[in-house]
C-alpha atoms as a PDB file:
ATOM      1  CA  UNK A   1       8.357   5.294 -15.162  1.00  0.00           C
ATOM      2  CA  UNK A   2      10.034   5.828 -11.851  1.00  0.00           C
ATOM      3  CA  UNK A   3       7.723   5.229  -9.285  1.00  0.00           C
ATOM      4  CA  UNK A   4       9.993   7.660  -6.276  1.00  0.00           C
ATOM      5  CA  UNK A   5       9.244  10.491  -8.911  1.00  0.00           C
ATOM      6  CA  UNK A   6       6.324  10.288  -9.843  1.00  0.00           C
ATOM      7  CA  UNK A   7       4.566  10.274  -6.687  1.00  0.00           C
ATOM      8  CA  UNK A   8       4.113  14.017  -4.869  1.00  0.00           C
ATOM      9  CA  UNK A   9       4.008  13.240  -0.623  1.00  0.00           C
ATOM     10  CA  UNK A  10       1.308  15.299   0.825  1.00  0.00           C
ATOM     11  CA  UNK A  11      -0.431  16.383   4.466  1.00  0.00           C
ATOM     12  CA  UNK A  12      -3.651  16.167   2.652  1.00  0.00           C
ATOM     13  CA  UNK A  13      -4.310  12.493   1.444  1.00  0.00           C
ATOM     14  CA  UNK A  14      -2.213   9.207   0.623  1.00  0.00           C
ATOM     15  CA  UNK A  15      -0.905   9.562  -2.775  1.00  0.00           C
ATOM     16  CA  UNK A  16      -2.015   6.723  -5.021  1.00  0.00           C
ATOM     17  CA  UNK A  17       0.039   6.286  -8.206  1.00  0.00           C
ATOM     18  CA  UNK A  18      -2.043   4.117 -11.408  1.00  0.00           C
ATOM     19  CA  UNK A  19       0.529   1.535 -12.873  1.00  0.00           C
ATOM     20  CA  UNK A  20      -1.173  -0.662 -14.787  1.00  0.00           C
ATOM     21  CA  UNK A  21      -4.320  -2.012 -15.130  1.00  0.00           C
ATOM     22  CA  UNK A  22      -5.708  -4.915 -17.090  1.00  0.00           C
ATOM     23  CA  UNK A  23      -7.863  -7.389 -17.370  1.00  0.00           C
ATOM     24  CA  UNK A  24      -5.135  -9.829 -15.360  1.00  0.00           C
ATOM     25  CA  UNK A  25      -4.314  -7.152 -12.237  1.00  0.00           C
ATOM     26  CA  UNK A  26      -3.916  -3.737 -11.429  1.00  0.00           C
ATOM     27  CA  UNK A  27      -0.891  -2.205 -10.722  1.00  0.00           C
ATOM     28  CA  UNK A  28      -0.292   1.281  -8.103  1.00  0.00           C
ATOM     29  CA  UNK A  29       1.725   2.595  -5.446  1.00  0.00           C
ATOM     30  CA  UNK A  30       0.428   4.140  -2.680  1.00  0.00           C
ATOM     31  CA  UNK A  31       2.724   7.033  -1.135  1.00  0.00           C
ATOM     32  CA  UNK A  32       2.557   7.735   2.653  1.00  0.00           C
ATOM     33  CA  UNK A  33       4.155  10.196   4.905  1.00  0.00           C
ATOM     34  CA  UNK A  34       5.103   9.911   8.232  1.00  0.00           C
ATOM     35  CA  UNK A  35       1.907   9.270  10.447  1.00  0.00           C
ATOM     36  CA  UNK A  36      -0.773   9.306   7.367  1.00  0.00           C
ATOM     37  CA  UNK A  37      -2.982   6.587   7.182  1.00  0.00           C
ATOM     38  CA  UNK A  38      -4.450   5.091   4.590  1.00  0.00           C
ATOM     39  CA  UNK A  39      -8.320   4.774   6.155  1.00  0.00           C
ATOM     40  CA  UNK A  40      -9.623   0.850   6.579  1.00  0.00           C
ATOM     41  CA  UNK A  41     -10.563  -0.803   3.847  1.00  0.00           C
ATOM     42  CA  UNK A  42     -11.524  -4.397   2.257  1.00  0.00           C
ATOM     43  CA  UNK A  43     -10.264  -5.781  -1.151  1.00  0.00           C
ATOM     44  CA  UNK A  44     -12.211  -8.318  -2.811  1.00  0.00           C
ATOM     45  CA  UNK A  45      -9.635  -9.969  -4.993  1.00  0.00           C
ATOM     46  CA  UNK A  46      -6.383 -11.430  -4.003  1.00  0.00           C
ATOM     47  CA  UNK A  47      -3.988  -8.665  -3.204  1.00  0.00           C
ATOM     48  CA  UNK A  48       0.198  -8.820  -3.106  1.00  0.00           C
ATOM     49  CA  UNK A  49       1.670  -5.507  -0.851  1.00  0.00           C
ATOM     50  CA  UNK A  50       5.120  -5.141  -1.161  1.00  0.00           C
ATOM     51  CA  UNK A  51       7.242  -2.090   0.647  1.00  0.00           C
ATOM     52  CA  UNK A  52       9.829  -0.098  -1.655  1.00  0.00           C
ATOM     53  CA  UNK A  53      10.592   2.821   0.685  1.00  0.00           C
ATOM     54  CA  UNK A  54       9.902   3.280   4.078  1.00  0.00           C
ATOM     55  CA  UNK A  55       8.132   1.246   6.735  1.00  0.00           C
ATOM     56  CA  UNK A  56       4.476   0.713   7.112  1.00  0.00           C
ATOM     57  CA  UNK A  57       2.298  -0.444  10.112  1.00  0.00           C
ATOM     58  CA  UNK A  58      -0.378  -3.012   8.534  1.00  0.00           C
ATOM     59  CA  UNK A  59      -3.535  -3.406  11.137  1.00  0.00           C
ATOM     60  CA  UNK A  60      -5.633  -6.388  10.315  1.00  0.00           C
ATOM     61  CA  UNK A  61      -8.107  -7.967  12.417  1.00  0.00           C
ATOM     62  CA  UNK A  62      -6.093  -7.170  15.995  1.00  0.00           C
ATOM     63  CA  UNK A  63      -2.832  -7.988  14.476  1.00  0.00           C
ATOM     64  CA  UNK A  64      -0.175  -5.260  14.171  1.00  0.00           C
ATOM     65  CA  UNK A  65       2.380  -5.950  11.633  1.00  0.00           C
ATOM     66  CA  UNK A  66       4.983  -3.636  10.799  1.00  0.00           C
ATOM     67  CA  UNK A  67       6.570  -3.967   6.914  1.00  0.00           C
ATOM     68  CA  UNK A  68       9.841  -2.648   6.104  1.00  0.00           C
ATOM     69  CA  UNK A  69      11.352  -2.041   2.412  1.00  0.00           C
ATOM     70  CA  UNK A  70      11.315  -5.461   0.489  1.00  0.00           C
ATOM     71  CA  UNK A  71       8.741  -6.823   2.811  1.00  0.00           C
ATOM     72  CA  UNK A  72       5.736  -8.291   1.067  1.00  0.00           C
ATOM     73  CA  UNK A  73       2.240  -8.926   2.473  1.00  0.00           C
ATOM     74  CA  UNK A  74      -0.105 -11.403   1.097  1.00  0.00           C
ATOM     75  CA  UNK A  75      -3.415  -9.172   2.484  1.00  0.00           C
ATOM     76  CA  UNK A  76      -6.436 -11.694   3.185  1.00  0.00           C
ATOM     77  CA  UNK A  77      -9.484 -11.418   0.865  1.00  0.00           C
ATOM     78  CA  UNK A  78     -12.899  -9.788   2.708  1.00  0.00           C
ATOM     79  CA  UNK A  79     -10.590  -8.879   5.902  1.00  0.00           C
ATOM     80  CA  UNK A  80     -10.839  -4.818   6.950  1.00  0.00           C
ATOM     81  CA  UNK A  81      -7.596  -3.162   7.217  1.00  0.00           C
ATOM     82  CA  UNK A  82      -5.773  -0.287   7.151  1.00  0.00           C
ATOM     83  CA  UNK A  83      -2.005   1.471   6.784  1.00  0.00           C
ATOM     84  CA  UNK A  84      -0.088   4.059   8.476  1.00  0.00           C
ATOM     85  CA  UNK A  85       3.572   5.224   7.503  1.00  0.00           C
ATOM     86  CA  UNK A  86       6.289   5.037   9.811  1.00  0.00           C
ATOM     87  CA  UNK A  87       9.006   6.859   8.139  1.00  0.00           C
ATOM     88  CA  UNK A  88       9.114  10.571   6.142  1.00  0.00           C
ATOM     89  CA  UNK A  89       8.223   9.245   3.176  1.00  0.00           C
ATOM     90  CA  UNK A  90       6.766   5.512   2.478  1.00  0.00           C
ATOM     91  CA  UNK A  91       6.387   3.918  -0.578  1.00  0.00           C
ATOM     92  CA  UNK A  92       4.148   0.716  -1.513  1.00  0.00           C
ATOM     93  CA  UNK A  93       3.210  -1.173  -4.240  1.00  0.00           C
ATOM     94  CA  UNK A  94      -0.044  -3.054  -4.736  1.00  0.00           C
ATOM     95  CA  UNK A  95      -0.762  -5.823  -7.004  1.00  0.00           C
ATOM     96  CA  UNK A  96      -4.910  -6.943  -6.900  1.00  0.00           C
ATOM     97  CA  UNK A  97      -4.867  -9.863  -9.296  1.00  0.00           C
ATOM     98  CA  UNK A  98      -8.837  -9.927 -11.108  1.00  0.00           C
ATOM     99  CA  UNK A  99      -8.870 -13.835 -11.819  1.00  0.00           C
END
C-alpha cells in the first residue's frame, strides 16, 4: 500500500486511512489539508504521531507545537488535543499501541 495514494484530501473532513489493526496496535494515517483540523480529542492508550508530508500544528494543554515531516510526537495518555495542517496537503501516521 502507498499511503500518498491512497488517501483522497478533502474540504469536507480529515481523511483517515485504516492500516492495520490488531490485537498489539492500530495502524492509520490521517490526511489534512491546509487549515483543516482534526477536532480535540483524547486517546486512552499510548499513542506514537509521526509526520510523513506536510507540517502539522499539535495543541495540547496550552502548548503549541508545530511537527514537520519526520517529526514524531509521543501524545500524552488522557490529555485533550487537537491538529490543524499547515501545508496543502499533510500527511500523518498514528500508531495507538493496545497493551
Amino acid at each position: 500500500m502507498n499511503i500518498a495514494k491512497e488517501i483522497t484530501f478533502s474540504g469536507e473532513k480529515p481523511f483517515v486511512l485504516a492500516i492495520r489493526n490488531t490485537e498489539i496496535a492500530n495502524v492509520f494515517a490521517v490526511g489534512l489539508i491546509k487549515d483543516q483540523v482534526l477536532p480535540k480529542h483524547k486517546t486512552q492508550l499510548p499513542t506514537l504521531l509521526i509526520v510523513l508530508r506536510g507540517s502539522i500544528l499539535f495543541r495540547i494543554n496550552s502548548e503549541e507545537i508545530k511537527l514537520s515531516a519526520l517529526d514524531t510526537y509521543q501524545i500524552p495518555i488522557d490529555s485533550e488535543h487537537d491538529v490543524t495542517g499547515l501545508d496543502e496537503e499533510n500527511i500523518f501516521l498514528i500508531t495507538k499501541e493496545k497493551v
